[in-house]
C-alpha atoms as a PDB file:
ATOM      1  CA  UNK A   1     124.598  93.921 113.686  1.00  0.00           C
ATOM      2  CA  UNK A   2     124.618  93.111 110.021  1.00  0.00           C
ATOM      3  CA  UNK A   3     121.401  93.542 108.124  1.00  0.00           C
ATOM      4  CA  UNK A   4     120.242  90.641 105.425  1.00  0.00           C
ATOM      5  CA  UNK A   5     119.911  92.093 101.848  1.00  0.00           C
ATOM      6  CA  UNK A   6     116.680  92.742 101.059  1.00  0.00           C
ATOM      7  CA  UNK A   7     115.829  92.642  97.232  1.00  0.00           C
ATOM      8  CA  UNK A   8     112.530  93.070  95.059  1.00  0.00           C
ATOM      9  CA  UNK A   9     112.694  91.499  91.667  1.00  0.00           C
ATOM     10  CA  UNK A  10     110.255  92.149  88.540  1.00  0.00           C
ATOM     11  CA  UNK A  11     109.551  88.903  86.588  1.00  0.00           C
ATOM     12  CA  UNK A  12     108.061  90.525  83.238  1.00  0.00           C
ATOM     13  CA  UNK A  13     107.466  86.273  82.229  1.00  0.00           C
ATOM     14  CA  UNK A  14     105.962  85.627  78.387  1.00  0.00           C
ATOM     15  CA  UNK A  15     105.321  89.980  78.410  1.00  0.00           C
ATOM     16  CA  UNK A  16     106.709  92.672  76.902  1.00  0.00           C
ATOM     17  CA  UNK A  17     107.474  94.345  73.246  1.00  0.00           C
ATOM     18  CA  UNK A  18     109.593  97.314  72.280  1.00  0.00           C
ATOM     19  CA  UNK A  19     107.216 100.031  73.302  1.00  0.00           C
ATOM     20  CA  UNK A  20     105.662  98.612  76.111  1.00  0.00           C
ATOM     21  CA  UNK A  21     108.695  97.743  77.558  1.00  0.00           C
ATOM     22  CA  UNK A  22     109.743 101.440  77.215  1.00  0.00           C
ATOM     23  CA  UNK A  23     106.873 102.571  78.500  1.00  0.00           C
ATOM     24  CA  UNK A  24     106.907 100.649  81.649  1.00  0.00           C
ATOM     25  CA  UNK A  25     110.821 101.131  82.449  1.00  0.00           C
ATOM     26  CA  UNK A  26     110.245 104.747  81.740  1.00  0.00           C
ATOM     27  CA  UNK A  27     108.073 104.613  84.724  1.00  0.00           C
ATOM     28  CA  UNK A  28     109.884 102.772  86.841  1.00  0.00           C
ATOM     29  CA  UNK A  29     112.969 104.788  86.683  1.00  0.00           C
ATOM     30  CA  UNK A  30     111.466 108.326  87.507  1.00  0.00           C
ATOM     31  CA  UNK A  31     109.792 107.353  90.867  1.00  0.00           C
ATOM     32  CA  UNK A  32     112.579 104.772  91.536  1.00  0.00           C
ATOM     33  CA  UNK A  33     115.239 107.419  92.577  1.00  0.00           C
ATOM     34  CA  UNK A  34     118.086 105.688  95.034  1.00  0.00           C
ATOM     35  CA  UNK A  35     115.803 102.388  96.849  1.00  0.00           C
ATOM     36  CA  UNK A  36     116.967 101.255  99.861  1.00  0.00           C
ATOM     37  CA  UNK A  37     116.746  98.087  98.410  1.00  0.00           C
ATOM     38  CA  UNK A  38     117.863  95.986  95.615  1.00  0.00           C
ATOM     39  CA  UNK A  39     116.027  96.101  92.642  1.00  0.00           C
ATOM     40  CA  UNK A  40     115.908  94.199  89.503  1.00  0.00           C
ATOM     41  CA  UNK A  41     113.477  93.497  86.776  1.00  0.00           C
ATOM     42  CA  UNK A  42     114.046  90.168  85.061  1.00  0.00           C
ATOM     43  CA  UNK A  43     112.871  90.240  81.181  1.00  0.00           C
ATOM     44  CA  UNK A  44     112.180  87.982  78.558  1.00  0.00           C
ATOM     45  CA  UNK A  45     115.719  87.438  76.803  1.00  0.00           C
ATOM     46  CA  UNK A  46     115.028  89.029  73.864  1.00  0.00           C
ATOM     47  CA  UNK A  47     114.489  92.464  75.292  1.00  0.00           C
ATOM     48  CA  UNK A  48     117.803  92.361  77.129  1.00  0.00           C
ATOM     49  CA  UNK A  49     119.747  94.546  74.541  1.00  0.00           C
ATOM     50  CA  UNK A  50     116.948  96.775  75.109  1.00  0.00           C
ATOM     51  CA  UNK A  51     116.844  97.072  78.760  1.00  0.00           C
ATOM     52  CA  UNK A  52     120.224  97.109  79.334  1.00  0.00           C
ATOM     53  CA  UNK A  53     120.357 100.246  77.048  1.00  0.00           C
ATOM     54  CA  UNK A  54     117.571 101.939  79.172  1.00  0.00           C
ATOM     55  CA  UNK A  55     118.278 101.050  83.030  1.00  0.00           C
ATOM     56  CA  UNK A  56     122.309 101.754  82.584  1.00  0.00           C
ATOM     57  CA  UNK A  57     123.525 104.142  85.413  1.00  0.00           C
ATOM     58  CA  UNK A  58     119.997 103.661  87.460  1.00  0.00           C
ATOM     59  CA  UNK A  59     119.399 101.259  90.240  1.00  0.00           C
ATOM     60  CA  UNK A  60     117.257  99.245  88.564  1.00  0.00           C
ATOM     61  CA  UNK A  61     119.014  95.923  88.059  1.00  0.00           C
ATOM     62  CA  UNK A  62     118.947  93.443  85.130  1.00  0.00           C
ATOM     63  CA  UNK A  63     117.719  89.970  85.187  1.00  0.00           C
ATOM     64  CA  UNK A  64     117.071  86.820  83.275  1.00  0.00           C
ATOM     65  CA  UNK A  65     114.381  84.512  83.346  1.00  0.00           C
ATOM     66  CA  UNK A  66     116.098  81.690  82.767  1.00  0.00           C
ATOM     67  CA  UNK A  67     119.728  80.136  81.994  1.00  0.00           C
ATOM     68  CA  UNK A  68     121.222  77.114  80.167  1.00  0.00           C
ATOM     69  CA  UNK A  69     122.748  74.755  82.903  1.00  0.00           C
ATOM     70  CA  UNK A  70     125.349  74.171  79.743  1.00  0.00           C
ATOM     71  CA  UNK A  71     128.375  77.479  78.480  1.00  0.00           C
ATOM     72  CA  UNK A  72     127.719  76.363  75.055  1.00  0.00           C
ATOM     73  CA  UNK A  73     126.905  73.952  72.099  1.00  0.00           C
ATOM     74  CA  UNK A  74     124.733  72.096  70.538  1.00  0.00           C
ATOM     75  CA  UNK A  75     121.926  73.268  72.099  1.00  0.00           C
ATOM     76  CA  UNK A  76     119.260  74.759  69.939  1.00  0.00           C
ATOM     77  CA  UNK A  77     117.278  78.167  71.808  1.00  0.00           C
ATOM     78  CA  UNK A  78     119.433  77.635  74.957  1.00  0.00           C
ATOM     79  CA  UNK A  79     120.824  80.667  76.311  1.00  0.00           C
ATOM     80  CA  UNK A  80     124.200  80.657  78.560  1.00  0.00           C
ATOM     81  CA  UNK A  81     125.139  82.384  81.590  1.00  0.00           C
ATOM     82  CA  UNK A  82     128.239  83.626  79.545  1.00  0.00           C
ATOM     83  CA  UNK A  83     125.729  85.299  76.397  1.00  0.00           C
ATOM     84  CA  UNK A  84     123.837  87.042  79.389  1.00  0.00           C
ATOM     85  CA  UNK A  85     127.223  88.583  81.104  1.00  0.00           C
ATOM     86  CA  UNK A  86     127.383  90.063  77.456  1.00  0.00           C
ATOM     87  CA  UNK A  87     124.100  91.951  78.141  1.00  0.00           C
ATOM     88  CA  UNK A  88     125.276  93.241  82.095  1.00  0.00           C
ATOM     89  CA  UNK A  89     122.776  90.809  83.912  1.00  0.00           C
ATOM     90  CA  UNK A  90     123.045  90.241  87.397  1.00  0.00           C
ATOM     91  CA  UNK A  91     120.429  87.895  88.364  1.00  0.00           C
ATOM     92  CA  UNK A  92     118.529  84.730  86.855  1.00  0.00           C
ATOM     93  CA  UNK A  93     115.587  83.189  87.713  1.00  0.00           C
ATOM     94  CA  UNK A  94     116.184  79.347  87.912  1.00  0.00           C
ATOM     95  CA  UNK A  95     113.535  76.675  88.639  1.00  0.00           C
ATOM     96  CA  UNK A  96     110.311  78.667  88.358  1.00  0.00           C
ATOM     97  CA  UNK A  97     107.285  76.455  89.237  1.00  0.00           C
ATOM     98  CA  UNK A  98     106.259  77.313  85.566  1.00  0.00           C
ATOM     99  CA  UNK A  99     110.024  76.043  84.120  1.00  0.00           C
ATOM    100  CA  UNK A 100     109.542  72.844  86.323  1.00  0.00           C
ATOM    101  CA  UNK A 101     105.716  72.242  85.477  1.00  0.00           C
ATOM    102  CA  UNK A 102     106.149  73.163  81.616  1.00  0.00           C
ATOM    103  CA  UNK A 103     109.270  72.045  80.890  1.00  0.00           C
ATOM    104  CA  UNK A 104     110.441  69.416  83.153  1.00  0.00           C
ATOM    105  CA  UNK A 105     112.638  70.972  85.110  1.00  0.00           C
ATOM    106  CA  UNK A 106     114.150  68.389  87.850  1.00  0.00           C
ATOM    107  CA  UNK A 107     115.701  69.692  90.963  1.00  0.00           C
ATOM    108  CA  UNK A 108     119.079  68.917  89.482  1.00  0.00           C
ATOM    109  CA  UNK A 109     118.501  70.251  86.835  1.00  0.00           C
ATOM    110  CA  UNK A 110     117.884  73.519  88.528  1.00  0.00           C
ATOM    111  CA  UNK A 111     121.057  72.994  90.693  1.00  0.00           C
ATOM    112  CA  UNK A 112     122.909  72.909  87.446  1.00  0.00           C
ATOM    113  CA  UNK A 113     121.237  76.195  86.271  1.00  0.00           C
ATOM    114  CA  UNK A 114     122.184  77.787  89.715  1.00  0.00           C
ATOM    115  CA  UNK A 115     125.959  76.805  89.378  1.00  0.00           C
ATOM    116  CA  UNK A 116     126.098  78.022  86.037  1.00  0.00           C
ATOM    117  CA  UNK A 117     124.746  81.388  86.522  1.00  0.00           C
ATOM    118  CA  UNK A 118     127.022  81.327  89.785  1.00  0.00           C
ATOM    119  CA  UNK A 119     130.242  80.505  87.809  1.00  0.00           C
ATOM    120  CA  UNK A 120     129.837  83.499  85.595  1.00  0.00           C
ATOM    121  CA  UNK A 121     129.122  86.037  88.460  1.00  0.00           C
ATOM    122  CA  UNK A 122     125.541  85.961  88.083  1.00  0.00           C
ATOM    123  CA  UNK A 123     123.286  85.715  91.308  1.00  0.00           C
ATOM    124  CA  UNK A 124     120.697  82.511  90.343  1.00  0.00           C
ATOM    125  CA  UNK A 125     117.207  83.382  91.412  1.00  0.00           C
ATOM    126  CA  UNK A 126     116.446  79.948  92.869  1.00  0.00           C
ATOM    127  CA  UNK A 127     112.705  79.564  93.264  1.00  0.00           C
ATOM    128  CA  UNK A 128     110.991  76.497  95.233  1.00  0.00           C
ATOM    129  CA  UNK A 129     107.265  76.193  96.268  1.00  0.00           C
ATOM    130  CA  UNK A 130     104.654  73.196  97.194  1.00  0.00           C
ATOM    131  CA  UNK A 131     101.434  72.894  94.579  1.00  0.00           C
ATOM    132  CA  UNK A 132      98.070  72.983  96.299  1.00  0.00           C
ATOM    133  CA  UNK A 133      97.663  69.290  96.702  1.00  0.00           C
ATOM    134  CA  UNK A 134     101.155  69.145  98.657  1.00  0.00           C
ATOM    135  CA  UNK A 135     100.179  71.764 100.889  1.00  0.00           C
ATOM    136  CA  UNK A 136      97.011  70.348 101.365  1.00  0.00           C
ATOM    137  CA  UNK A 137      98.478  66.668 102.426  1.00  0.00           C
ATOM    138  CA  UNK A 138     101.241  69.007 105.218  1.00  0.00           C
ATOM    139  CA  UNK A 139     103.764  68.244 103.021  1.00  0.00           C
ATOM    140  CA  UNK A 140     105.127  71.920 102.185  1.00  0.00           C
ATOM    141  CA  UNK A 141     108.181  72.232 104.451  1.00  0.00           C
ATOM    142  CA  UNK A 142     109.373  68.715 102.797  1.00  0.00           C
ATOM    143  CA  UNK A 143     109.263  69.715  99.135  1.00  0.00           C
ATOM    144  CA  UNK A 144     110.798  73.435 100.064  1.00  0.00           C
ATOM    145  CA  UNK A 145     113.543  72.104 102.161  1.00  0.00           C
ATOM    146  CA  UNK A 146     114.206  69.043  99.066  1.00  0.00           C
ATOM    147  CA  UNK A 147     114.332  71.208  96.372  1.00  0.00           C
ATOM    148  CA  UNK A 148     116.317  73.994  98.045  1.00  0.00           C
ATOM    149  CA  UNK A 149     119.173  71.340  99.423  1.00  0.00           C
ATOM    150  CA  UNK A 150     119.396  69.767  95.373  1.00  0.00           C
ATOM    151  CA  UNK A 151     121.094  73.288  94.924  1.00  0.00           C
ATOM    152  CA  UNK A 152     122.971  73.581  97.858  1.00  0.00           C
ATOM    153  CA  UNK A 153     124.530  70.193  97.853  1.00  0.00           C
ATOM    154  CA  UNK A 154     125.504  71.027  94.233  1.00  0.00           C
ATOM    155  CA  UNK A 155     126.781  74.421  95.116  1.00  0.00           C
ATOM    156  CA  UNK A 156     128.587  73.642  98.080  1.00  0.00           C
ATOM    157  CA  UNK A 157     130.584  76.985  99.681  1.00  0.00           C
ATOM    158  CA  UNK A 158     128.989  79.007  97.268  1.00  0.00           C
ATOM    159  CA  UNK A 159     125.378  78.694  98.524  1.00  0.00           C
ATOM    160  CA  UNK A 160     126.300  81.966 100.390  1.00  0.00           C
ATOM    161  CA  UNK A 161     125.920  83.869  96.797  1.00  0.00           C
ATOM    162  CA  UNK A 162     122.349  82.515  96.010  1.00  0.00           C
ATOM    163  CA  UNK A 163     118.650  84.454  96.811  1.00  0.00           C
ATOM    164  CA  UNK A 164     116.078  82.004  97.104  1.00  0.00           C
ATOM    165  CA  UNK A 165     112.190  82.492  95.990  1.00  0.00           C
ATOM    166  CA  UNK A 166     109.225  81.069  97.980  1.00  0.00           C
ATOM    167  CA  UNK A 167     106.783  80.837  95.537  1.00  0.00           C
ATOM    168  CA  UNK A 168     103.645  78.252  96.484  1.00  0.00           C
ATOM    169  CA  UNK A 169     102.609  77.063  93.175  1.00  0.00           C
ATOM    170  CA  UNK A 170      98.700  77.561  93.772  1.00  0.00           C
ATOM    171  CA  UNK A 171      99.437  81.088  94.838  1.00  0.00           C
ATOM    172  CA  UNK A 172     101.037  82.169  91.464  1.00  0.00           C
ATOM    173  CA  UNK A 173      98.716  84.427  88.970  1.00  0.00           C
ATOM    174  CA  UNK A 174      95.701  82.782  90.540  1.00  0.00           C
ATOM    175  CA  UNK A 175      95.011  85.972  92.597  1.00  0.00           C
ATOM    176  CA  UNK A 176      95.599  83.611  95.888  1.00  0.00           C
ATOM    177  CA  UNK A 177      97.938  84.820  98.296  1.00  0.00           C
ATOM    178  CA  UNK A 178      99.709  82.580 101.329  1.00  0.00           C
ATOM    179  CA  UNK A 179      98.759  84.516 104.536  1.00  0.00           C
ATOM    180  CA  UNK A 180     101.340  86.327 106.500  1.00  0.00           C
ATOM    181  CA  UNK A 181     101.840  83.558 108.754  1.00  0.00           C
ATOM    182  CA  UNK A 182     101.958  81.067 106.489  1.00  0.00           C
ATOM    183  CA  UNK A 183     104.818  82.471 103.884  1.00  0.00           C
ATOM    184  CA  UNK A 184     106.522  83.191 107.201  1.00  0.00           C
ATOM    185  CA  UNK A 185     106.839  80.057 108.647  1.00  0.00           C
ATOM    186  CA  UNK A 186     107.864  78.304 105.012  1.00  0.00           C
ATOM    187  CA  UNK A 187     110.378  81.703 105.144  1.00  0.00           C
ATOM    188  CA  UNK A 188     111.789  80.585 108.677  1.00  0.00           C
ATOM    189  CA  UNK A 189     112.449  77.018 107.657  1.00  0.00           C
ATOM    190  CA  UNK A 190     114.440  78.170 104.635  1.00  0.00           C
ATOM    191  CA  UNK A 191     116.432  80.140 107.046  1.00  0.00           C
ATOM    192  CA  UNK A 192     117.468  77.304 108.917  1.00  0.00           C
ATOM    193  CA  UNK A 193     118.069  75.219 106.030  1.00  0.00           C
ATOM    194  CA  UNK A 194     120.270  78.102 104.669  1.00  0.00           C
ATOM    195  CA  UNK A 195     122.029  78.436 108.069  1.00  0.00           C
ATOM    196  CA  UNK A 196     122.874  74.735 107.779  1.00  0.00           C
ATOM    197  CA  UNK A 197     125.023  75.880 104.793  1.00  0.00           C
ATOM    198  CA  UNK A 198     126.805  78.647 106.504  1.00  0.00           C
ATOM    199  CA  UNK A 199     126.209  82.207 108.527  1.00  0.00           C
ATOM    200  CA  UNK A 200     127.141  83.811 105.227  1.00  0.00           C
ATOM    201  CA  UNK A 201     123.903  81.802 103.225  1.00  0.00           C
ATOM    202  CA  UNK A 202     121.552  82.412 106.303  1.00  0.00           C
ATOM    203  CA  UNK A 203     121.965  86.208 105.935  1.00  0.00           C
ATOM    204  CA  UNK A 204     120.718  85.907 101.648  1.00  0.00           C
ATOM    205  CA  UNK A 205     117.751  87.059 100.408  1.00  0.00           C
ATOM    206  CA  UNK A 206     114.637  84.948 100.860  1.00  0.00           C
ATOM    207  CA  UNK A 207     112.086  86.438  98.590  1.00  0.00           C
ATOM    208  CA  UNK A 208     108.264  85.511  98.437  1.00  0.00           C
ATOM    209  CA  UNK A 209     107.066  84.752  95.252  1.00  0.00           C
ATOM    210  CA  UNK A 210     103.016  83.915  95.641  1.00  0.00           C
ATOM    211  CA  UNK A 211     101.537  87.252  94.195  1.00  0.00           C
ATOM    212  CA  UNK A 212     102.693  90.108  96.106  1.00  0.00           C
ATOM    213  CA  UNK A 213     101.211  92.720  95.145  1.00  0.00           C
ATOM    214  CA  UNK A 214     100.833  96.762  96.392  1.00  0.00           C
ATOM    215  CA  UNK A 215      98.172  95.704  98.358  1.00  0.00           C
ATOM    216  CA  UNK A 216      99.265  92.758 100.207  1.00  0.00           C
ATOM    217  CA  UNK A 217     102.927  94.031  99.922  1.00  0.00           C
ATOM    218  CA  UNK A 218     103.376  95.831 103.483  1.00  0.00           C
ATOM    219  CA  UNK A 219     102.161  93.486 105.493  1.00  0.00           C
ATOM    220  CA  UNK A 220     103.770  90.320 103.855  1.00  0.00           C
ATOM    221  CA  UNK A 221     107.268  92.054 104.366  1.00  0.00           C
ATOM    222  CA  UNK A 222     106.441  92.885 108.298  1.00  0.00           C
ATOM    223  CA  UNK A 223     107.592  89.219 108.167  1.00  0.00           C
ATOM    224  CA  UNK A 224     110.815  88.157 109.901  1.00  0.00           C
ATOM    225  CA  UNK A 225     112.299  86.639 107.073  1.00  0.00           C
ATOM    226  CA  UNK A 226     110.802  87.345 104.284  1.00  0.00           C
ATOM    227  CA  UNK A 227     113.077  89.821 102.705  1.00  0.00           C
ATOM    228  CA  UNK A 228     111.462  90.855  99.915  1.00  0.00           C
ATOM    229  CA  UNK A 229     109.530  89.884  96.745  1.00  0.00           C
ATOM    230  CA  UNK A 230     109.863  88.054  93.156  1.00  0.00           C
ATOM    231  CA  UNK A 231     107.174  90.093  91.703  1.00  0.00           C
ATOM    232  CA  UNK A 232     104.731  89.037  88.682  1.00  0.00           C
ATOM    233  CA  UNK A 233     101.742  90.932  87.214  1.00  0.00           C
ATOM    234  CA  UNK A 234     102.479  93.804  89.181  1.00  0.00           C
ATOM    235  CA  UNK A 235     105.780  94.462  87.936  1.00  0.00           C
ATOM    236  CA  UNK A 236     103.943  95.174  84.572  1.00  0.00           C
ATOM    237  CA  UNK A 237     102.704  98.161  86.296  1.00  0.00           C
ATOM    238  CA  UNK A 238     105.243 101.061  87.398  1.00  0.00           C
ATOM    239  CA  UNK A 239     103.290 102.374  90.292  1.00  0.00           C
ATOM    240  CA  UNK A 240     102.540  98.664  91.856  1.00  0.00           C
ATOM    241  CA  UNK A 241     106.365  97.973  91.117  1.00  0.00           C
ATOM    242  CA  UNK A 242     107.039 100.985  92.646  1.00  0.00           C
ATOM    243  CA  UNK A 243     104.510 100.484  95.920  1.00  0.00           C
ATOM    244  CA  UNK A 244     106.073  97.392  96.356  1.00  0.00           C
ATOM    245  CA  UNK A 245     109.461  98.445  96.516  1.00  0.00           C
ATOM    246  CA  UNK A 246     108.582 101.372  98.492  1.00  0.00           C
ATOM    247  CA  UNK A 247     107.142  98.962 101.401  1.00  0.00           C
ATOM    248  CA  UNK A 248     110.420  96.863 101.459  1.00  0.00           C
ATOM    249  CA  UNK A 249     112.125 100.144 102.037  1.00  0.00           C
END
């Protein structure tokens, strides 16, 4: 029987210089060793010269946190999926809650992010997630299962190349954490959404994004279907990172 890809991804977000940065990937790479999983760390843009010097010939994958949905022009501190094939990246994070609650990211908009990424060989990220007022009015599996078929009606046969992020807004950096249970059952209907699209899509990645942590870590990826993490604040620190990546071993 074939086993789904399982994948834990650092998202440094607004962190990082030169020294740090070394610092922490120095870390990383001596426990990391040969993971039975897919690993990435996803870094602000521009650090990618230097991490792509530093994690060449390791496991550790490189990703972005973001991509233009355009390959180029007038489009002033825009990045394209073509400038980040320049740097080796395989993965970028598209729709973040924080991109769509900052910066007015629409769910087309994302889809067009996802495409583009996609059309240069690069494996969009594509996070979705319900804010604290939508969860608390039952309306979770609704918004999930909207913004996740934006990108797959845009992508069309090539949903089967995406990972997608469960990330509940009011669970990101505030220290809350979905239960078990609940991440699972948002994780199942993504699934089925995914399956709708194809046996290939239903067997991608669904990561949870709400702050996994080494703690918490174990038991949230016990889960049927969640198949690993989009990791935060404790991908600043090589031992969580590490514990983390360990447990979806």
């Amino acid at each position: 029987m074939q086993q789904r890809k399982k994948l834990v991804a650092g998202n440094w977000k607004m962190n990082g210089g030169l020294a740090a940065n070394a610092a922490l990937l120095d870390g990383v790479l001596a426990g990391l060793g040969a993971p039975a999983c897919g690993v990435a760390a996803c870094v602000p843009a521009p650090y990618l010269a230097q991490v792509q010097a530093r994690v060449a010939g390791s496991a550790l994958a490189l990703g972005a946190q973001d991509v233009s949905a355009f390959a180029s022009g007038a489009y002033t501190g825009e990045v394209s999926a073509g400038m980040l094939v320049d740097f080796g990246v395989a993965y970028a994070i598209v729709g973040h809650s924080e991109r769509r609650q900052y910066h007015g990211e629409t769910d087309a908009t994302v889809a067009a992010k996802a495409l583009a990424a996609l059309d240069k060989g690069i494996t969009p990220i594509v996070c979705v997630g319900e804010t604290l007022a939508e969860r608390e009015a039952d309306q979770t599996v609704a918004v999930v299962s909207r913004q996740l078929a934006a990108v797959l009606t845009k992508l069309g046969d090539k949903a089967a190349a995406i990972v997608v992020a469960y990330e509940p807004v009011w669970a990101i950096g505030t220290g809350r954490t979905a239960s078990p249970e609940q991440a699972q059952a948002v994780h199942a209907a993504l699934r089925a959404q995914l399956a709708e699209a194809g046996e290939a899509a239903a067997m991608q990645p669904i990561l949870y994004g709400g702050s996994m942590n080494a703690a918490n870590a174990a038991q949230l990826l016990a889960q049927a279907d969640i198949d690993g993490g989009l990791i935060g604040g404790a991908s600043l620190k090589a031992a969580d990172f590490l514990a983390i990546v360990a447990a979806a071993g």
